[in-house]
PDB file of N, CA and C in Angstrom:
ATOM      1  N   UNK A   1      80.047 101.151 145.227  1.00  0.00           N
ATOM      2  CA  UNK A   1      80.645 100.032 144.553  1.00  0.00           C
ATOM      3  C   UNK A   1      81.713 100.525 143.579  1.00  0.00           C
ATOM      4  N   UNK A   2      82.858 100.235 143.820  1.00  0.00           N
ATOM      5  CA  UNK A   2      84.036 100.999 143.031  1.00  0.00           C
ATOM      6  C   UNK A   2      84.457  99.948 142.007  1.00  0.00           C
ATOM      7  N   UNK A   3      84.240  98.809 142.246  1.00  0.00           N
ATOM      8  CA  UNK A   3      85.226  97.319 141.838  1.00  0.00           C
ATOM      9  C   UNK A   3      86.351  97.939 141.376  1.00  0.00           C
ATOM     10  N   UNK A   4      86.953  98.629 142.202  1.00  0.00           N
ATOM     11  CA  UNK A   4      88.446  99.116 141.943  1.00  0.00           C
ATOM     12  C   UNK A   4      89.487  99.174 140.253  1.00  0.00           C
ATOM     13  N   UNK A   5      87.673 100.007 139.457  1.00  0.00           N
ATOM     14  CA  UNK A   5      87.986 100.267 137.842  1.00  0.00           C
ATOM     15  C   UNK A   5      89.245 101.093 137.889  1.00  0.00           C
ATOM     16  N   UNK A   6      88.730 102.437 138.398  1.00  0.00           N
ATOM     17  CA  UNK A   6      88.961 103.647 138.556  1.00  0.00           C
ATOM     18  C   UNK A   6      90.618 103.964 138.935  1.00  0.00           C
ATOM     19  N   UNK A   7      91.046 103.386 140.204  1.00  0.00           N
ATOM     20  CA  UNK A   7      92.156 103.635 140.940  1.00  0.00           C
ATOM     21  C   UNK A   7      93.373 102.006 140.540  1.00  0.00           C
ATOM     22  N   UNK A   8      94.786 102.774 140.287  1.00  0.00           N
ATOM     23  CA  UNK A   8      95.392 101.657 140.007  1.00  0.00           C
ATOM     24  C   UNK A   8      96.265 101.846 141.620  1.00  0.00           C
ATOM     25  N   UNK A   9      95.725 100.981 141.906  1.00  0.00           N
ATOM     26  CA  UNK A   9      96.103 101.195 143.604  1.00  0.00           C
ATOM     27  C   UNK A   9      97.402 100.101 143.795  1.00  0.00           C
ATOM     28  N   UNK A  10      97.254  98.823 142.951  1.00  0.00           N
ATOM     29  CA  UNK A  10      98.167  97.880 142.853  1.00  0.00           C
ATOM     30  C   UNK A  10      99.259  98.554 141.983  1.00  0.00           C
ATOM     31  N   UNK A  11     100.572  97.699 142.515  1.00  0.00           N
ATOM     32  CA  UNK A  11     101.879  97.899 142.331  1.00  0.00           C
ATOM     33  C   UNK A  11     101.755  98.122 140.611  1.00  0.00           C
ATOM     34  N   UNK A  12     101.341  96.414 140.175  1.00  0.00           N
ATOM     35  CA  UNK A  12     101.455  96.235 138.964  1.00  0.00           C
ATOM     36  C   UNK A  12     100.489  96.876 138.313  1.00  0.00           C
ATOM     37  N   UNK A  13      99.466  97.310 138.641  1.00  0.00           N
ATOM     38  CA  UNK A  13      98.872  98.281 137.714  1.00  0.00           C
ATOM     39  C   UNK A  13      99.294  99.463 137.822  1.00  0.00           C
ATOM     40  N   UNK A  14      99.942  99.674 138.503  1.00  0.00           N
ATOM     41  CA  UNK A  14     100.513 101.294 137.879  1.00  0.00           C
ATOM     42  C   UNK A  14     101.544 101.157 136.935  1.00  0.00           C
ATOM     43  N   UNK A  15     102.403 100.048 137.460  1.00  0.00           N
ATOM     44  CA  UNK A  15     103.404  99.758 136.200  1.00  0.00           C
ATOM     45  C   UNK A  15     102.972  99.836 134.982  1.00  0.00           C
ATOM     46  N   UNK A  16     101.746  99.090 134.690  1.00  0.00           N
ATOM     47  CA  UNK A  16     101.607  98.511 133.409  1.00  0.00           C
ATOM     48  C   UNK A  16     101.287 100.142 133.152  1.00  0.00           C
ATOM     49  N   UNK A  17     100.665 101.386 134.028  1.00  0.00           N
ATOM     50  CA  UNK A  17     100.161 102.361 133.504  1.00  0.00           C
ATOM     51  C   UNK A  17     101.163 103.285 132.781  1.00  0.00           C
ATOM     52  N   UNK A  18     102.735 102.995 134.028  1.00  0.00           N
ATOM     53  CA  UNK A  18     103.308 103.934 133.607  1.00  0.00           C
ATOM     54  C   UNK A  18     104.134 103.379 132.121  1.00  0.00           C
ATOM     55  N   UNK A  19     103.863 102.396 131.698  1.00  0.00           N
ATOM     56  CA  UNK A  19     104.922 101.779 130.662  1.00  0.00           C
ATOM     57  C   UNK A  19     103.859 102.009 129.800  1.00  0.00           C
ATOM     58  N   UNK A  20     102.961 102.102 129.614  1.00  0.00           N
ATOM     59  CA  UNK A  20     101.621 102.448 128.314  1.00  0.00           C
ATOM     60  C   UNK A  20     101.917 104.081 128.197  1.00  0.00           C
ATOM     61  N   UNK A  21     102.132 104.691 129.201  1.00  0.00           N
ATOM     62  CA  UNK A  21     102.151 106.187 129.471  1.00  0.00           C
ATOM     63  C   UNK A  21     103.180 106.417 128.601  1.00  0.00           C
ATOM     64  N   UNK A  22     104.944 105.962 128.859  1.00  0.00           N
ATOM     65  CA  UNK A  22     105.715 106.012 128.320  1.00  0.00           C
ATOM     66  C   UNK A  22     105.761 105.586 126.574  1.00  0.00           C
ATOM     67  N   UNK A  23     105.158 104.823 126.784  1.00  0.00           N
ATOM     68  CA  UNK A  23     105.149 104.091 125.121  1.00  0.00           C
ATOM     69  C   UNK A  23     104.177 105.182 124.441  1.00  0.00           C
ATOM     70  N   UNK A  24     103.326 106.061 124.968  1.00  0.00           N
ATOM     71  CA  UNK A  24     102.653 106.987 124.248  1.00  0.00           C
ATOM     72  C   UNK A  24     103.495 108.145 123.931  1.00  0.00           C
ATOM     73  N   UNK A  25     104.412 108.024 124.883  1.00  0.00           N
ATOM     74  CA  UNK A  25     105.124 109.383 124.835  1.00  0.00           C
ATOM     75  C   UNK A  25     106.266 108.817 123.599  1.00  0.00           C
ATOM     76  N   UNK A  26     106.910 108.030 123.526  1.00  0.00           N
ATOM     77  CA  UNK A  26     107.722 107.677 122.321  1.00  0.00           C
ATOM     78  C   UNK A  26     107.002 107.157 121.062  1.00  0.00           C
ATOM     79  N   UNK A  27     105.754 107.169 120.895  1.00  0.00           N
ATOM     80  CA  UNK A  27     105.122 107.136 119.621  1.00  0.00           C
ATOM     81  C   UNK A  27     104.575 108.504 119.553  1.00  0.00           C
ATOM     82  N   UNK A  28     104.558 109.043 120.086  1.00  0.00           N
ATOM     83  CA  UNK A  28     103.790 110.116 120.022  1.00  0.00           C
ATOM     84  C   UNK A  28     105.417 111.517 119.276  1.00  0.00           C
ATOM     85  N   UNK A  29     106.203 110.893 119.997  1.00  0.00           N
ATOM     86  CA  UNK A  29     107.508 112.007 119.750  1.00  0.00           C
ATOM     87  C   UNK A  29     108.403 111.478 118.594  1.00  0.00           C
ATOM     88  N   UNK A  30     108.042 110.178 118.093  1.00  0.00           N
ATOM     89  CA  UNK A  30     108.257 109.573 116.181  1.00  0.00           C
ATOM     90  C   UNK A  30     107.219 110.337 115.357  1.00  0.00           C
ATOM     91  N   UNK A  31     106.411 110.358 115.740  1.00  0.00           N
ATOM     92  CA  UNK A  31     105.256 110.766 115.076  1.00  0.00           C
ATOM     93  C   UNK A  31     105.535 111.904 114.742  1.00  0.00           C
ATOM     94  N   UNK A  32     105.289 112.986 115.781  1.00  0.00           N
ATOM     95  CA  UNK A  32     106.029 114.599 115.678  1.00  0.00           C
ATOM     96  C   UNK A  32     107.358 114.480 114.818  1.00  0.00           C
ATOM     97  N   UNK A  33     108.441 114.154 114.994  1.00  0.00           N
ATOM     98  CA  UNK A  33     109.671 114.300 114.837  1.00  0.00           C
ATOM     99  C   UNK A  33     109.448 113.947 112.936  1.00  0.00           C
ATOM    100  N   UNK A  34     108.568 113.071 112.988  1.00  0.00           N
ATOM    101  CA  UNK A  34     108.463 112.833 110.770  1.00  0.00           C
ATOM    102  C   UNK A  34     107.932 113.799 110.508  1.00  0.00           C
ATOM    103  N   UNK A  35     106.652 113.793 111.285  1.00  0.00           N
ATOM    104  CA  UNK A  35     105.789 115.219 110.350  1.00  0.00           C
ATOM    105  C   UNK A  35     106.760 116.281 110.477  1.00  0.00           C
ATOM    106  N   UNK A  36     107.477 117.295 111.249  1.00  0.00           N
ATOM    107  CA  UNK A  36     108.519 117.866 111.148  1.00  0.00           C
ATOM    108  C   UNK A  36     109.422 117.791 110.166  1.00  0.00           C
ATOM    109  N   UNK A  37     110.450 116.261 110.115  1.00  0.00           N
ATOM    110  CA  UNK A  37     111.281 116.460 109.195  1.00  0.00           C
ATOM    111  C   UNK A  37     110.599 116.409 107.499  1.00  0.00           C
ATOM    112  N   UNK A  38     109.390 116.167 107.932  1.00  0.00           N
ATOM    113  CA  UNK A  38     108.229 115.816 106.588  1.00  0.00           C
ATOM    114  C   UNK A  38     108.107 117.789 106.045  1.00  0.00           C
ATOM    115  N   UNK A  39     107.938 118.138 106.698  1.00  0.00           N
ATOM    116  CA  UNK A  39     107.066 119.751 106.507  1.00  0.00           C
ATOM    117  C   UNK A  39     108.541 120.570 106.613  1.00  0.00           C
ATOM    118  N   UNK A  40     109.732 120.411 106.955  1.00  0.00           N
ATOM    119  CA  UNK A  40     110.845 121.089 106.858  1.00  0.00           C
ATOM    120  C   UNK A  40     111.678 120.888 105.625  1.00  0.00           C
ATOM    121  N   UNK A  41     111.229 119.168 104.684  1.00  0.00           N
ATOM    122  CA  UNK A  41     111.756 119.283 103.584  1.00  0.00           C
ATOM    123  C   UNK A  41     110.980 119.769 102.386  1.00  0.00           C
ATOM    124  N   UNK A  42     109.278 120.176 102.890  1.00  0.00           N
ATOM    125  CA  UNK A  42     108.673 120.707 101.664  1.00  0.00           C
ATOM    126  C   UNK A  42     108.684 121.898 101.894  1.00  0.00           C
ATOM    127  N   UNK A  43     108.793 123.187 102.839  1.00  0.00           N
ATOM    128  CA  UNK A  43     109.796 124.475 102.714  1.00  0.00           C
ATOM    129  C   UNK A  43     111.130 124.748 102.019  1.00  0.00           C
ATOM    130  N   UNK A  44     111.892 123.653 101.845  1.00  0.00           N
ATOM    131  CA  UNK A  44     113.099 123.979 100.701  1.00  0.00           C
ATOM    132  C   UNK A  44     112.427 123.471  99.593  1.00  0.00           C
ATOM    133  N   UNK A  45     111.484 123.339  99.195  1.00  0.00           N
ATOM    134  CA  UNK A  45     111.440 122.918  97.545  1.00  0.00           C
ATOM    135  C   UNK A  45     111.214 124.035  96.676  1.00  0.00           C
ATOM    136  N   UNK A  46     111.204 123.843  95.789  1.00  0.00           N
ATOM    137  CA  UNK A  46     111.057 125.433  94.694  1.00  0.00           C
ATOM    138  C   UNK A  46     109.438 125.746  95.259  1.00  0.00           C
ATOM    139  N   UNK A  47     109.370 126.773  94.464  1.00  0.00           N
ATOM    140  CA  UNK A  47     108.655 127.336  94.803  1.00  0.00           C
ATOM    141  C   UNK A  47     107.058 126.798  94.338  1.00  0.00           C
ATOM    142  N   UNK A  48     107.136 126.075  93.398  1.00  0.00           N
ATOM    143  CA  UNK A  48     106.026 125.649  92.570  1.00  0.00           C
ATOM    144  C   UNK A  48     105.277 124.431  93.137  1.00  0.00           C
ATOM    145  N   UNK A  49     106.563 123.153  93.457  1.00  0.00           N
ATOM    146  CA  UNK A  49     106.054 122.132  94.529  1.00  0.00           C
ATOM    147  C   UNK A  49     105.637 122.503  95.243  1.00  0.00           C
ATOM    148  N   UNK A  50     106.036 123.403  96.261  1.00  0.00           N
ATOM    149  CA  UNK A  50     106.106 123.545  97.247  1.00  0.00           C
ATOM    150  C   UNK A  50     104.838 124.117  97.767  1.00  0.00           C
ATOM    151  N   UNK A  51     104.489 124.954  96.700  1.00  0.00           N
ATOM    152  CA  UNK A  51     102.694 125.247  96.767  1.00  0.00           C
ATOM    153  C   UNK A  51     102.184 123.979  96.431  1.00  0.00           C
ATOM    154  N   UNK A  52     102.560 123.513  95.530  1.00  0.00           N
ATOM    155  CA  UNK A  52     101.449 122.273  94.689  1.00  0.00           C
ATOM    156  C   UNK A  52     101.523 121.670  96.224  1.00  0.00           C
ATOM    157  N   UNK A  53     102.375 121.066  97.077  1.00  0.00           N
ATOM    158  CA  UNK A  53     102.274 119.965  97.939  1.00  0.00           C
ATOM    159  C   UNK A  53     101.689 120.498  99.210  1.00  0.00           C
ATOM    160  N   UNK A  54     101.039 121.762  99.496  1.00  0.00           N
ATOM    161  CA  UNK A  54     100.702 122.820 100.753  1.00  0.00           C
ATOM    162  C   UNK A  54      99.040 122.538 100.619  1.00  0.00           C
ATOM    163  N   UNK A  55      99.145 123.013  99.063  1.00  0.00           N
ATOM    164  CA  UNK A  55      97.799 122.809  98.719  1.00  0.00           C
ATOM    165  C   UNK A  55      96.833 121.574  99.175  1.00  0.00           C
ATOM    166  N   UNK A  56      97.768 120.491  97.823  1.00  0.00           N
ATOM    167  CA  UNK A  56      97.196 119.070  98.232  1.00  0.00           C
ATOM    168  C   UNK A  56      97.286 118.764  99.510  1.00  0.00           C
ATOM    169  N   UNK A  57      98.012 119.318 100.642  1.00  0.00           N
ATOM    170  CA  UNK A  57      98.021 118.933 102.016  1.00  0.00           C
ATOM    171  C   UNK A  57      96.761 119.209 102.615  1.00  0.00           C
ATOM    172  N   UNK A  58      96.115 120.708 101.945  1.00  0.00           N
ATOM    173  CA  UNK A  58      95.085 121.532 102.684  1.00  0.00           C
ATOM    174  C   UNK A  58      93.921 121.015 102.278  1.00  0.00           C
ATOM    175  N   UNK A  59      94.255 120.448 101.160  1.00  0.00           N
ATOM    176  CA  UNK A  59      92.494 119.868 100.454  1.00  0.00           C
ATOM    177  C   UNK A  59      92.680 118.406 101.040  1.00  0.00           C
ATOM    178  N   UNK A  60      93.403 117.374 101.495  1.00  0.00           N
ATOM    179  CA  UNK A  60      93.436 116.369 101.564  1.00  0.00           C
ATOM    180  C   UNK A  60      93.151 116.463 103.303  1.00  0.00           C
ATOM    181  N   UNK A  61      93.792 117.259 103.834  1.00  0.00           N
ATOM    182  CA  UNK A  61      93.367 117.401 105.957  1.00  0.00           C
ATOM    183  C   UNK A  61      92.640 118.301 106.075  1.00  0.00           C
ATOM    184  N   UNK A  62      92.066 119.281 104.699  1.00  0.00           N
ATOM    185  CA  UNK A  62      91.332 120.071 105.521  1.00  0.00           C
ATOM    186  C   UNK A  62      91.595 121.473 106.672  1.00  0.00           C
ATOM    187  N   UNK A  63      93.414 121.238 106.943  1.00  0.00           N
ATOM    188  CA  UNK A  63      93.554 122.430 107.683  1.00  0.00           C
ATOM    189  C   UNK A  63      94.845 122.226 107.037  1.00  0.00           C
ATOM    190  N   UNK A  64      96.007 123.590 106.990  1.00  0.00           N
ATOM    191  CA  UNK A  64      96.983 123.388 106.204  1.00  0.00           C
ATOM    192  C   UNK A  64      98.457 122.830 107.355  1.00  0.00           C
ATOM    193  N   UNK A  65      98.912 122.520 106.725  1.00  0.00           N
ATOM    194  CA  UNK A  65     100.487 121.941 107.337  1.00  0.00           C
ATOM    195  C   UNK A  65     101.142 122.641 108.640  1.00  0.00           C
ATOM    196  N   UNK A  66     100.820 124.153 107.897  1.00  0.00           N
ATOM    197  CA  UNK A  66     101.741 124.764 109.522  1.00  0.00           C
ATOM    198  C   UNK A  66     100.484 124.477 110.534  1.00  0.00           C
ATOM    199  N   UNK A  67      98.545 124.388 110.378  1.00  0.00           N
ATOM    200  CA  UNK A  67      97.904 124.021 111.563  1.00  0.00           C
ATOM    201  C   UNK A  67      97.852 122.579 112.160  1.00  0.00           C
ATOM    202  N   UNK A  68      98.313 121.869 111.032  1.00  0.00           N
ATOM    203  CA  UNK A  68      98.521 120.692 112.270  1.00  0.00           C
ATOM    204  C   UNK A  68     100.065 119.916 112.616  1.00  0.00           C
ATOM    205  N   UNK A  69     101.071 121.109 112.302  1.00  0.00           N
ATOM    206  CA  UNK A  69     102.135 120.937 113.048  1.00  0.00           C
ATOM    207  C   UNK A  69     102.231 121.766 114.266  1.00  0.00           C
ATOM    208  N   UNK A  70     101.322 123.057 114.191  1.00  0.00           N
ATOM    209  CA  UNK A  70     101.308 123.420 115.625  1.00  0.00           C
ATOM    210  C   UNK A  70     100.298 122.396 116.804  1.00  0.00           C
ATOM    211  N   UNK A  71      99.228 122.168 116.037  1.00  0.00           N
ATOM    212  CA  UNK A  71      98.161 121.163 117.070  1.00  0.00           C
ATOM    213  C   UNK A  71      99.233 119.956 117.271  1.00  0.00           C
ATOM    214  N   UNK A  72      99.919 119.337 115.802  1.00  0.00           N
ATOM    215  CA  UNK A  72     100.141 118.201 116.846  1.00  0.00           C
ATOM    216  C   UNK A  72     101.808 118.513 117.744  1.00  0.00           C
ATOM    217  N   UNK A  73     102.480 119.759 118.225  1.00  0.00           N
ATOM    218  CA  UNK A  73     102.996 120.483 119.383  1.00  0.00           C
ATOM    219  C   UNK A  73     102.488 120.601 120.100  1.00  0.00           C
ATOM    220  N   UNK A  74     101.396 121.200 119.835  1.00  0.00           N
ATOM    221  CA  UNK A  74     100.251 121.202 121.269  1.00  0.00           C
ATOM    222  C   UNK A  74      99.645 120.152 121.989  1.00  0.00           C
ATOM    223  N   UNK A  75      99.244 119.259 121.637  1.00  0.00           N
ATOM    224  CA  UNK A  75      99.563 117.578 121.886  1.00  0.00           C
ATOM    225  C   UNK A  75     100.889 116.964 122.316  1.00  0.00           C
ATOM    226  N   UNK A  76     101.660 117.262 121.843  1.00  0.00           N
ATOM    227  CA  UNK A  76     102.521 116.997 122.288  1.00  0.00           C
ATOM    228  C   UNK A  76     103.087 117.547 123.847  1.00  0.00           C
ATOM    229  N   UNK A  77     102.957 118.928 124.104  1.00  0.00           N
ATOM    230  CA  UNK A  77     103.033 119.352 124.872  1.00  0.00           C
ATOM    231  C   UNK A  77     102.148 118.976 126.080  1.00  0.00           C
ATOM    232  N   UNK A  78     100.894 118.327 125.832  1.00  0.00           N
ATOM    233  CA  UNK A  78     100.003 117.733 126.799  1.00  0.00           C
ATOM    234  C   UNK A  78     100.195 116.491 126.998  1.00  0.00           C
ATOM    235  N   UNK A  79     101.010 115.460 126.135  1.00  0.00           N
ATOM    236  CA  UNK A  79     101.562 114.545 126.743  1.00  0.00           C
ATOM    237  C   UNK A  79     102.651 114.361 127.434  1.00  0.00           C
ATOM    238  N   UNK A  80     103.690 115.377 126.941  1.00  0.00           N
ATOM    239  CA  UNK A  80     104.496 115.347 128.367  1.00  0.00           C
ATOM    240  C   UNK A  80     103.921 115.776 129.897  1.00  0.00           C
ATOM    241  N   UNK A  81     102.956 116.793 129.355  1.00  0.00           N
ATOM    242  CA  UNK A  81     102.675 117.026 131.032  1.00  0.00           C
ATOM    243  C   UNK A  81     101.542 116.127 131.604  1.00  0.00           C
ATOM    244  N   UNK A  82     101.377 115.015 131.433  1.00  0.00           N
ATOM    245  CA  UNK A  82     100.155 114.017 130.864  1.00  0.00           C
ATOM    246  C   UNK A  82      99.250 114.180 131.467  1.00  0.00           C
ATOM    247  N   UNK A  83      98.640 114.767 130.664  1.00  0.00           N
ATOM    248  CA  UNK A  83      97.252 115.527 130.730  1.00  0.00           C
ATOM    249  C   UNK A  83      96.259 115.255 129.282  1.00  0.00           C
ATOM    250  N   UNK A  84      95.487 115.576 128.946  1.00  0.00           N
ATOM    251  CA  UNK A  84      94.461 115.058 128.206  1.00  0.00           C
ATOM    252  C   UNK A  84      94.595 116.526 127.232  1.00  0.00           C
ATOM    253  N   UNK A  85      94.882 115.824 126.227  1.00  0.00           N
ATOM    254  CA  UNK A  85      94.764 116.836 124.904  1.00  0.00           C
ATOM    255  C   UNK A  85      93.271 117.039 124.781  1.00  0.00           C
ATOM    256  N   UNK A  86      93.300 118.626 124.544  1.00  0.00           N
ATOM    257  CA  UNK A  86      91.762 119.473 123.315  1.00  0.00           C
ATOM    258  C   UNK A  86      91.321 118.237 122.347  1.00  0.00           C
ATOM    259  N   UNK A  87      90.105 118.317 122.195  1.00  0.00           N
ATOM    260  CA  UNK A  87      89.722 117.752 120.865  1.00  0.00           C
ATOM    261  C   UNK A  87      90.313 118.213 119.528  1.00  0.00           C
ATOM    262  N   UNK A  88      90.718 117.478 118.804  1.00  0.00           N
ATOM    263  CA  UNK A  88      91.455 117.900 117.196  1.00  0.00           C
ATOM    264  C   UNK A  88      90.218 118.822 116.746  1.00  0.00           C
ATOM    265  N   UNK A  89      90.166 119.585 116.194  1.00  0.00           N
ATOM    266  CA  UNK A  89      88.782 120.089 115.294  1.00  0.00           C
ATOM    267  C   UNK A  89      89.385 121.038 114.439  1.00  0.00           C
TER     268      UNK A  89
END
């Protein structure tokens, strides 16, 4: 018994798949593209912010700025090839 969950075998359900697919991929590449220009303008700050705001980044996520600008690259990189991202941890 499949009730045809599984397979988007119809026209319009693949559409609707590939336009959800796409719309992940352009929220997903706003998303990247702030945190970036976000974490490239707190590397030019003096030197004092620039810790103060690394810090509060690390106590507030728990992992620091450069680890979840590489994870969320690495995510990123699994949605272009759309495939299913690692668990965050």
């Amino acid at each position: 018994m499949d009730y045809n969950l599984i397979h988007a075998d119809n026209s319009e359900d693949q559409k609707i798949l590939n336009t959800v697919t796409d719309l992940k991929k352009d929220i997903f590449d706003k998303i990247l593209k702030t945190f970036e220009e976000q974490y490239n303008g707190w590397k030019v700050m003096n030197i004092f912010e620039r810790q103060w705001v690394f810090r509060d980044f690390k106590k507030n996520m728990g992992q620091s700025a450069e680890q979840v600008l590489e994870k969320l690259r690495e995510i990123d990189n699994y949605i272009k090839m759309n495939d299913c991202p690692p668990a965050i941890g």
